[in-house]
Protein backbone atom coordinates (compact mmCIF):
# COMPACT_ATOMS: atom_id res chain seq x y z
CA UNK A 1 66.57 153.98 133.37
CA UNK A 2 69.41 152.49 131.43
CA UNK A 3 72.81 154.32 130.80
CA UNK A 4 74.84 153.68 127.67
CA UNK A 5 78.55 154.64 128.39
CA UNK A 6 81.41 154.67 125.20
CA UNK A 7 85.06 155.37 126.57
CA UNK A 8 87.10 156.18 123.35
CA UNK A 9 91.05 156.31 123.19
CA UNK A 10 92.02 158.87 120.81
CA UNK A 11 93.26 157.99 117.33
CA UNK A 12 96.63 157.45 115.76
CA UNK A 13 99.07 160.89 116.58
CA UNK A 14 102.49 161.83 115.95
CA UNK A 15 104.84 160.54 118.09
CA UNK A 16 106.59 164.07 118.85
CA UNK A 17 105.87 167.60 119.15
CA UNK A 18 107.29 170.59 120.22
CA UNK A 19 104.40 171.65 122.43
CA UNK A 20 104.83 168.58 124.75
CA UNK A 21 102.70 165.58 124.80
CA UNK A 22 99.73 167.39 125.41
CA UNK A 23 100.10 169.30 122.39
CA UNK A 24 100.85 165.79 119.77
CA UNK A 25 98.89 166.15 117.03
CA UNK A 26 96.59 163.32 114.78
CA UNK A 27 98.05 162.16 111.93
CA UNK A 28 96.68 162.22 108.29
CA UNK A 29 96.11 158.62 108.80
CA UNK A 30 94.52 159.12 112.77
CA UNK A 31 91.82 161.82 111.17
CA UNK A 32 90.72 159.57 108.79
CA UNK A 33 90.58 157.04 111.85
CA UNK A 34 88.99 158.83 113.87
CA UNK A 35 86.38 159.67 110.98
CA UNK A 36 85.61 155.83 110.69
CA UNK A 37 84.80 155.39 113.92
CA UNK A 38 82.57 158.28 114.19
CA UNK A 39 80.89 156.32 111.52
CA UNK A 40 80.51 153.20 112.89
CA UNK A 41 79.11 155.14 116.61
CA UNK A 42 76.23 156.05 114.86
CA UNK A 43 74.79 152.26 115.61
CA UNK A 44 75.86 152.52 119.35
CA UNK A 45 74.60 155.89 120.29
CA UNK A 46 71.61 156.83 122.24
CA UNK A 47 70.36 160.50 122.29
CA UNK A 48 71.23 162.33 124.29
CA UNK A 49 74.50 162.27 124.41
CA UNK A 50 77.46 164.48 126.30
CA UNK A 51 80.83 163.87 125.48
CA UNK A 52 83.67 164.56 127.74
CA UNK A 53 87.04 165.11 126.19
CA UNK A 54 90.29 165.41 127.43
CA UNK A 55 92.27 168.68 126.86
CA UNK A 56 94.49 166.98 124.89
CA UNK A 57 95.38 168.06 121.32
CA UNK A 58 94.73 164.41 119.98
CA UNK A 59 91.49 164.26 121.78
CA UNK A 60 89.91 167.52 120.41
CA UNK A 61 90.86 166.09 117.45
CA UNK A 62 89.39 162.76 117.09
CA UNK A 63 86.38 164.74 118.87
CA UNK A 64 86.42 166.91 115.52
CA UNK A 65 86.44 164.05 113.52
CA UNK A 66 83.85 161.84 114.79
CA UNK A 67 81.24 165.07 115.28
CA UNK A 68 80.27 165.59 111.45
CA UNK A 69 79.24 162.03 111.82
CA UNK A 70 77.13 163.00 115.33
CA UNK A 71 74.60 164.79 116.75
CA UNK A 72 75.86 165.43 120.80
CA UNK A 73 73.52 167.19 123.45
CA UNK A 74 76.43 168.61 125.00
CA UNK A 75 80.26 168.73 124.84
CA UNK A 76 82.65 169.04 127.53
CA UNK A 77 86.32 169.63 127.48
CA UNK A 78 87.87 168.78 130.99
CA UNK A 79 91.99 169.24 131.59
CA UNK A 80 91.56 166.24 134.39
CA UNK A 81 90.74 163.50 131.82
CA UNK A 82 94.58 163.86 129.94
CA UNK A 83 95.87 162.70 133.44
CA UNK A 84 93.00 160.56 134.83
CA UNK A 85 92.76 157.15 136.49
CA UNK A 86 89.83 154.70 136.76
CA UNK A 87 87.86 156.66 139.41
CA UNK A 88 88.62 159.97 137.76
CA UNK A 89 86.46 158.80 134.81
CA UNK A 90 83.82 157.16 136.56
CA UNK A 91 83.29 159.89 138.84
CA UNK A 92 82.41 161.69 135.31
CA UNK A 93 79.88 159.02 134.29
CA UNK A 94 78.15 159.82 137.82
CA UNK A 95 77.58 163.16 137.34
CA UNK A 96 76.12 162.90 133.77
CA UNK A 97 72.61 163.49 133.07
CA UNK A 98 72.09 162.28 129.58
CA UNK A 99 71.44 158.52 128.33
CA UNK A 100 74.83 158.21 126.80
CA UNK A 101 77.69 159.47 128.00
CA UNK A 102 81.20 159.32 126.14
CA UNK A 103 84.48 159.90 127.03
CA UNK A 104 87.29 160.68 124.75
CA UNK A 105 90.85 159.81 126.54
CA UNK A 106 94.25 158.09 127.11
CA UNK A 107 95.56 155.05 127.83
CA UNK A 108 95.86 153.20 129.96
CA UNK A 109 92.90 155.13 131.73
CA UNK A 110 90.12 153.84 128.95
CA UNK A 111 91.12 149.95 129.19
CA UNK A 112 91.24 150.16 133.21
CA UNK A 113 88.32 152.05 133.67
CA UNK A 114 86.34 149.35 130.50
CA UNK A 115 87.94 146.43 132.49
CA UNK A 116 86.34 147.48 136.22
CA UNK A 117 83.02 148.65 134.90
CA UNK A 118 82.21 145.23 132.86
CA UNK A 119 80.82 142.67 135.03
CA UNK A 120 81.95 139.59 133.13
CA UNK A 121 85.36 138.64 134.41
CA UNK A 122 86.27 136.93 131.00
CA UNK A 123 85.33 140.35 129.17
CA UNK A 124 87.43 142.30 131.01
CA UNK A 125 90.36 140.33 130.31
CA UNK A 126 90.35 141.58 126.78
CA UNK A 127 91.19 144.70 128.50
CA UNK A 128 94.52 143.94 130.01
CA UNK A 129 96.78 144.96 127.35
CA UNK A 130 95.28 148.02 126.66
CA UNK A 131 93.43 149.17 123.58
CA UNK A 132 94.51 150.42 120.40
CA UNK A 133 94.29 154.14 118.83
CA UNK A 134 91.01 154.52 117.44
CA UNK A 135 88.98 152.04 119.83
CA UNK A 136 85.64 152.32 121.58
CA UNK A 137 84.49 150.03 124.28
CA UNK A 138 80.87 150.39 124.37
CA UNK A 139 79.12 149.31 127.35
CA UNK A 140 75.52 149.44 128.46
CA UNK A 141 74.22 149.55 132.70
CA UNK A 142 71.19 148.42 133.82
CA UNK A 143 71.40 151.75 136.43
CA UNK A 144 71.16 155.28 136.48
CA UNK A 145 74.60 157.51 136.36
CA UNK A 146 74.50 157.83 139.64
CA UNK A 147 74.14 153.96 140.78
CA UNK A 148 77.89 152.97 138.32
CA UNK A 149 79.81 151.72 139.90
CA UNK A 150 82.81 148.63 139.54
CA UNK A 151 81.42 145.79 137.43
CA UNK A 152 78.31 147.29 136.94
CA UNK A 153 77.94 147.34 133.20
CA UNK A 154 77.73 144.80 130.10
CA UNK A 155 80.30 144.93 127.32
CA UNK A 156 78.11 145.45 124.34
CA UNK A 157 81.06 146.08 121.88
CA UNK A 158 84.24 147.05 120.60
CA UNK A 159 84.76 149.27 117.72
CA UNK A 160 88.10 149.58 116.24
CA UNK A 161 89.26 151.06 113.01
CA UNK A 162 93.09 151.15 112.02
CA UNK A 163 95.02 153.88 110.08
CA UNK A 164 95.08 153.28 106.25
């Protein structure tokens, strides 16, 4: 059994906000964003899939912008992701139990964690300055959750859509 992971950075958000950083919200532009790419998942998605997003203001709200475009077994929102690291995330990718499971974060968490899962040295080097707003790394592994682990996975694609 194969497992189809899709680590998402949020899309385009303001820059300030009086709630904190937790509480920035998307832009006109990073809703529309974030729309587009839920439009060009459909392609990459295998049901079923959970989606883990961070607690994050921006993150519920690309989440609300790529799910008209969706249909998503199960959706959790999790507090740890908005301060995660690398083994934070894959320790979420273990515990799943559907055949795709996204994750809907910050940076630099979503480039580390895309450049230690891919196998292919070369392909993870795309990975070292980060990824844009509105990106997601696709990747598929030849394992069960479980079994992930560091350069376990293939990079099957990057999605990207930019703010109009």
């Amino acid at each position: 059994m194969g497992t189809r992971i899709v680590l998402i950075r949020h899309a385009t958000a303001e820059r300030y906000s009086d709630s904190g950083d937790h509480g920035r919200a998307l832009t006109t532009g990073g809703k529309e964003q974030a729309a587009a790419l839920g439009r060009l998942l459909g392609d990459y998605l295998v049901d079923p899939v959970t989606v883990y997003v961070s607690s994050a203001l921006r993150t519920r709200q690309t989440l609300a912008a790529i799910q008209p475009s969706q249909s998503f077994a199960d959706v959790v929102e999790d507090r740890k992701i908005y301060q995660a690291w690398m083994d934070d995330l894959i320790e979420i990718i273990r515990l799943s139990e559907t055949a795709t499971t996204v994750i809907i974060g910050h940076e630099p968490t979503i480039s580390a964690t895309a450049a230690q899962l891919v196998a292919n040295e070369a392909q993870a080097q795309i990975f070292n300055h980060g990824v844009p707003t509105a990106t997601a790394v696709v990747l598929d592994c030849d394992l069960t959750p479980s079994e992930i682990n560091y350069g376990s996975c293939q990079l099957v694609q990057v999605l990207h859509t930019t703010v109009p």
